[in-house]
Protein backbone atom coordinates (compact mmCIF):
# COMPACT_ATOMS: atom_id res chain seq x y z
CA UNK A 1 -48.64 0.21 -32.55
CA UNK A 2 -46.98 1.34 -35.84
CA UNK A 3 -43.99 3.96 -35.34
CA UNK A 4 -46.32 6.44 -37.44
CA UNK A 5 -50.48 6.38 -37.05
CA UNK A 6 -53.40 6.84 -39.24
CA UNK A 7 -52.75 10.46 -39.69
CA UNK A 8 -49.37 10.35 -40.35
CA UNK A 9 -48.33 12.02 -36.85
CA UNK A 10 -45.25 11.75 -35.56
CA UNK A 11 -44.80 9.89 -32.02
CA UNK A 12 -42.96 10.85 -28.94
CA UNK A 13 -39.86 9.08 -28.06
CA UNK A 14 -42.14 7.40 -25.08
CA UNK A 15 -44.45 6.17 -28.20
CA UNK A 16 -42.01 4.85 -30.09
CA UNK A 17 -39.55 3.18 -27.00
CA UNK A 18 -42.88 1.34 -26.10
CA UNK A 19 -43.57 0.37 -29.90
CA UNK A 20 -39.93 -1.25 -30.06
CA UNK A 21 -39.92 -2.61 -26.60
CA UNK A 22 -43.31 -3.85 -27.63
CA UNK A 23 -41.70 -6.09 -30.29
CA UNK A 24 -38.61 -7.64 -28.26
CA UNK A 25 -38.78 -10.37 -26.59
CA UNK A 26 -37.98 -9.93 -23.11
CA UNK A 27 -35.81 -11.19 -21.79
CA UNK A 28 -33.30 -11.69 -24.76
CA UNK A 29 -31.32 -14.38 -24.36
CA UNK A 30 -28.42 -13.90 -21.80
CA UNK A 31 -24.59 -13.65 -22.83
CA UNK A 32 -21.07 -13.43 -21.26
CA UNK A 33 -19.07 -10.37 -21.57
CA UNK A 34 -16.53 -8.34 -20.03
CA UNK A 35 -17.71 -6.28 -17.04
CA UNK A 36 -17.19 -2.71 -19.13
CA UNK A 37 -18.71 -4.20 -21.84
CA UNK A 38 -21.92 -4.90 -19.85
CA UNK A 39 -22.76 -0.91 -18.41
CA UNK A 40 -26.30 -0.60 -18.70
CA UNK A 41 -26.97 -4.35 -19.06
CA UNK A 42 -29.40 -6.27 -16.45
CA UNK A 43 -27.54 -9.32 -14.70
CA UNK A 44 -28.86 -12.77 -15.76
CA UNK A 45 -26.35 -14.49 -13.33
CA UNK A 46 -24.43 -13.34 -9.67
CA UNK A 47 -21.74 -11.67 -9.59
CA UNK A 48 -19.48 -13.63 -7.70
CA UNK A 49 -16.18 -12.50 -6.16
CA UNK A 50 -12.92 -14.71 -7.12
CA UNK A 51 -10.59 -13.28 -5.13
CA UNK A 52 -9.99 -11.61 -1.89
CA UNK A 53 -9.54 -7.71 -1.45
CA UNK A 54 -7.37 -6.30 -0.56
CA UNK A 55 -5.72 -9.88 -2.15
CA UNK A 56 -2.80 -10.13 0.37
CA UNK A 57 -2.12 -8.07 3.91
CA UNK A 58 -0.78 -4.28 3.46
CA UNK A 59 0.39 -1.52 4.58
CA UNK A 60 -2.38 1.32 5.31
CA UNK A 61 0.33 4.36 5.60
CA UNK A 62 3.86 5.34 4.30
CA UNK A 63 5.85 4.45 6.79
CA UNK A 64 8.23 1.48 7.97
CA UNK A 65 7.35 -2.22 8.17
CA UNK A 66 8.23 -3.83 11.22
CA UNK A 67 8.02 -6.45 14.59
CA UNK A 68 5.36 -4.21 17.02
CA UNK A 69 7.54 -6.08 19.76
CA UNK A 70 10.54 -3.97 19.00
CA UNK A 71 8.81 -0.95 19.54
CA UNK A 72 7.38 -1.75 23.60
CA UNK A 73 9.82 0.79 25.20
CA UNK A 74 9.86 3.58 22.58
CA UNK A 75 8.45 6.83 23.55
CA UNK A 76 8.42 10.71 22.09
CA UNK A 77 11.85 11.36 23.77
CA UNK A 78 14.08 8.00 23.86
CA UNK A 79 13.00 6.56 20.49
CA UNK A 80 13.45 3.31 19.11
CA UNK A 81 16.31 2.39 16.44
CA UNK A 82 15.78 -0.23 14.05
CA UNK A 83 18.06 -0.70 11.15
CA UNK A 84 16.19 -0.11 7.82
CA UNK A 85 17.26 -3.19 5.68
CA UNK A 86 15.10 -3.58 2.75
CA UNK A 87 11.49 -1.30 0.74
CA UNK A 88 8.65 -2.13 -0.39
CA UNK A 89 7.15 0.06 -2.67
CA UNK A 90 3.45 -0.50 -4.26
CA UNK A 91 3.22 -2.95 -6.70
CA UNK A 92 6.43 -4.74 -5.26
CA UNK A 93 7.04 -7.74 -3.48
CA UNK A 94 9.50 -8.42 -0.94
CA UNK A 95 13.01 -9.22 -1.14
CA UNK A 96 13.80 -11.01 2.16
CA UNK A 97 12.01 -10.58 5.48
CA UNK A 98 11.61 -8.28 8.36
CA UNK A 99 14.03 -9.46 11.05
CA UNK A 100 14.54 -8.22 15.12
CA UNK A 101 15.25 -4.87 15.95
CA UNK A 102 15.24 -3.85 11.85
CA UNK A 103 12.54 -2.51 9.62
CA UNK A 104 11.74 -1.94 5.74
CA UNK A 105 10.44 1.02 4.30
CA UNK A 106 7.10 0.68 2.56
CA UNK A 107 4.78 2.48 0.51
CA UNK A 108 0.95 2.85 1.16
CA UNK A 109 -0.95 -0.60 -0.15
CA UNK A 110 2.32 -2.56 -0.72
CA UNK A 111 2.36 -5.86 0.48
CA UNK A 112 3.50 -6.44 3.90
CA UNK A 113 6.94 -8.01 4.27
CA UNK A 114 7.11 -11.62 6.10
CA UNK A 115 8.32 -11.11 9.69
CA UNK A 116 6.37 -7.73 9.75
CA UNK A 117 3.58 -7.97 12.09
CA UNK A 118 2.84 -3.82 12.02
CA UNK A 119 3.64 -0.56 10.23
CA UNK A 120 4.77 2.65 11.85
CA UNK A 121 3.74 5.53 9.77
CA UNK A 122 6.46 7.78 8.58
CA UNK A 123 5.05 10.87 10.53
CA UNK A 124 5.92 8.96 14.51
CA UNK A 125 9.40 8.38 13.01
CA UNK A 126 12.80 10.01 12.00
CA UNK A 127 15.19 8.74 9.39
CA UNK A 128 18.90 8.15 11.05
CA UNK A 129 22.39 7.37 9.63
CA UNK A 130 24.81 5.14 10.09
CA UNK A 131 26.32 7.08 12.60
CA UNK A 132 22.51 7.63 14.33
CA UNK A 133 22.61 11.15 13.27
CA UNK A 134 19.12 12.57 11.87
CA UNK A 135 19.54 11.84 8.41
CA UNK A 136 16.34 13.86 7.70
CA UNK A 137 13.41 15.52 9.66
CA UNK A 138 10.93 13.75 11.33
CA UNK A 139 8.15 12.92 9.22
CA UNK A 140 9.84 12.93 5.84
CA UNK A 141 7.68 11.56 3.22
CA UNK A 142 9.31 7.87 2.67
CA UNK A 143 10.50 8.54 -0.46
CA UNK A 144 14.34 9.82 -1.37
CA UNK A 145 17.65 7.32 -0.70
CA UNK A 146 16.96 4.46 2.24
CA UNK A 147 18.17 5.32 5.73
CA UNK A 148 20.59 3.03 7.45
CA UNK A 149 18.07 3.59 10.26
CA UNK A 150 14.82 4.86 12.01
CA UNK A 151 13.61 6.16 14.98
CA UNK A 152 10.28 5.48 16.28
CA UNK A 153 8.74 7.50 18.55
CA UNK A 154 5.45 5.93 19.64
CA UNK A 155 4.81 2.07 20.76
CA UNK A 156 3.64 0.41 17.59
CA UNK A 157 0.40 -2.43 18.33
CA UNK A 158 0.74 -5.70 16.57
CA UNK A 159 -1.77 -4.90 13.24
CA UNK A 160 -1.09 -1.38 13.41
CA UNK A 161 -1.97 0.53 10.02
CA UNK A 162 -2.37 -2.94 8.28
CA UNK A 163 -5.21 -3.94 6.57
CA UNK A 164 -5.72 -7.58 6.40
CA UNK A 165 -6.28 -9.86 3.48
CA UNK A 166 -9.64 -10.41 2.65
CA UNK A 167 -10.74 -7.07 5.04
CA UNK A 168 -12.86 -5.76 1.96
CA UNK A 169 -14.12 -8.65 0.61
CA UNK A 170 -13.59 -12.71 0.74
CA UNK A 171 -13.64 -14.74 -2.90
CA UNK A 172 -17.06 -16.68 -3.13
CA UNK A 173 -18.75 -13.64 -1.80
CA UNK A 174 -22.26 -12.86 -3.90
CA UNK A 175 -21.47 -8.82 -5.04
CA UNK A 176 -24.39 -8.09 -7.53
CA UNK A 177 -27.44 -10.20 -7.56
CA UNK A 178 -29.19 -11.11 -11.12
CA UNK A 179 -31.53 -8.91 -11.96
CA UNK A 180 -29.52 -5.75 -11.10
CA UNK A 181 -28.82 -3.06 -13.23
CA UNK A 182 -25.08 -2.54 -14.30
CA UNK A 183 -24.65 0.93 -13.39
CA UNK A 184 -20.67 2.59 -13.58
CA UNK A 185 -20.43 1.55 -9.63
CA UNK A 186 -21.76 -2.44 -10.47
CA UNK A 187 -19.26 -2.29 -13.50
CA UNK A 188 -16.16 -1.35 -11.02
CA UNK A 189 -17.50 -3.78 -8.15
CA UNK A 190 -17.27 -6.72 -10.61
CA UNK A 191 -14.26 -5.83 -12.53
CA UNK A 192 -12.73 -5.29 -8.99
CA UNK A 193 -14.09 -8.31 -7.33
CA UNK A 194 -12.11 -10.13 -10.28
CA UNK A 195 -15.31 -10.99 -12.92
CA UNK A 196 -13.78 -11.65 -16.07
CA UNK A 197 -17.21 -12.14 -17.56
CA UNK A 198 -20.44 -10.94 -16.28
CA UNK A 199 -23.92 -13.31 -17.70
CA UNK A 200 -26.01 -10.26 -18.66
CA UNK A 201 -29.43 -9.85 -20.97
């Protein structure tokens, strides 16, 4: 079919997609490009995932990083002190480790400190000086200068508010199957499961 007919009518866009789809081959030879490159694009390969998400273990809440251990006899009433001796804010990795009867500050999705087996959210604890004097209310958003200590009012279970390496997703898991459609959703899966390139027609 010829974009214009016999009598010189003009055709519909439905005409004249099927008169150039008509002419391609199909499909066109695949090629490798970046993931945003390829919205709208049908897979010609897997996507396959090349790393783990979340990629190491971290903290679900705001709150303090610490040994669940140290926290067995705390309750609402006769809380818990640890020392608060280091932070770990998003994007940041550790300096030093969680030891006995301390803790670390740390933000929602930073990485969670070696020795730390469990985070205590902010909200179940209250900031303390040096002295053990309220340095704050209970609750305060875990942001502002670091506490020489904490309270915690609630028994903390190893894992608590932690989400594990690899919860999301594992590396050399299959997350879009060739022949898919790369919609804006596919696009972010595969640029998030760590696709450089994505084989696409």
């Amino acid at each position: 079919m010829s974009l214009v007919d016999a009598s010189a009518r003009l055709l519909s866009v439905e005409e004249a997609l099927a008169a150039v789809l008509s002419a391609t081959p199909d499909p066109l030879p695949p090629e490798d490009v970046t993931p945003e490159a390829a919205l709208g694009r049908w897979l010609a390969a897997p996507v396959v995932a090349t790393t783990d998400l979340p990629p190491w273990d971290n903290s679900a809440m705001d709150g303090y990083a610490i040994r669940a251990a140290d926290t067995a006899a705390a309750t609402e009433e006769r809380p818990v002190v640890l020392r608060v001796t280091g932070e770990v804010r998003a994007g940041e990795v550790a300096q030093g480790s969680v030891e006995p009867r301390s803790a670390f500050r740390i933000a929602t999705g930073a990485p969670l400190p070696p020795g730390a087996d469990a985070v205590v959210p902010v909200e179940q604890t209250t900031p303390l000086d040096r002295s053990g004097a309220p340095a704050g209310p209970r609750g305060r958003d875990a942001t502002g200068p670091l506490p020489a200590a904490c309270g915690v009012h609630a028994v903390v279970a190893g894992g608590g508010s932690v989400r594990r390496r690899g919860d999301d997703l594992r590396a050399g898991t299959v997350v879009l199957t060739a022949g898919a459609r790369l919609g804006p959703g596919a696009v972010a899966l595969a640029a998030g499961a760590g696709a450089g390139l994505v084989t696409v027609h």
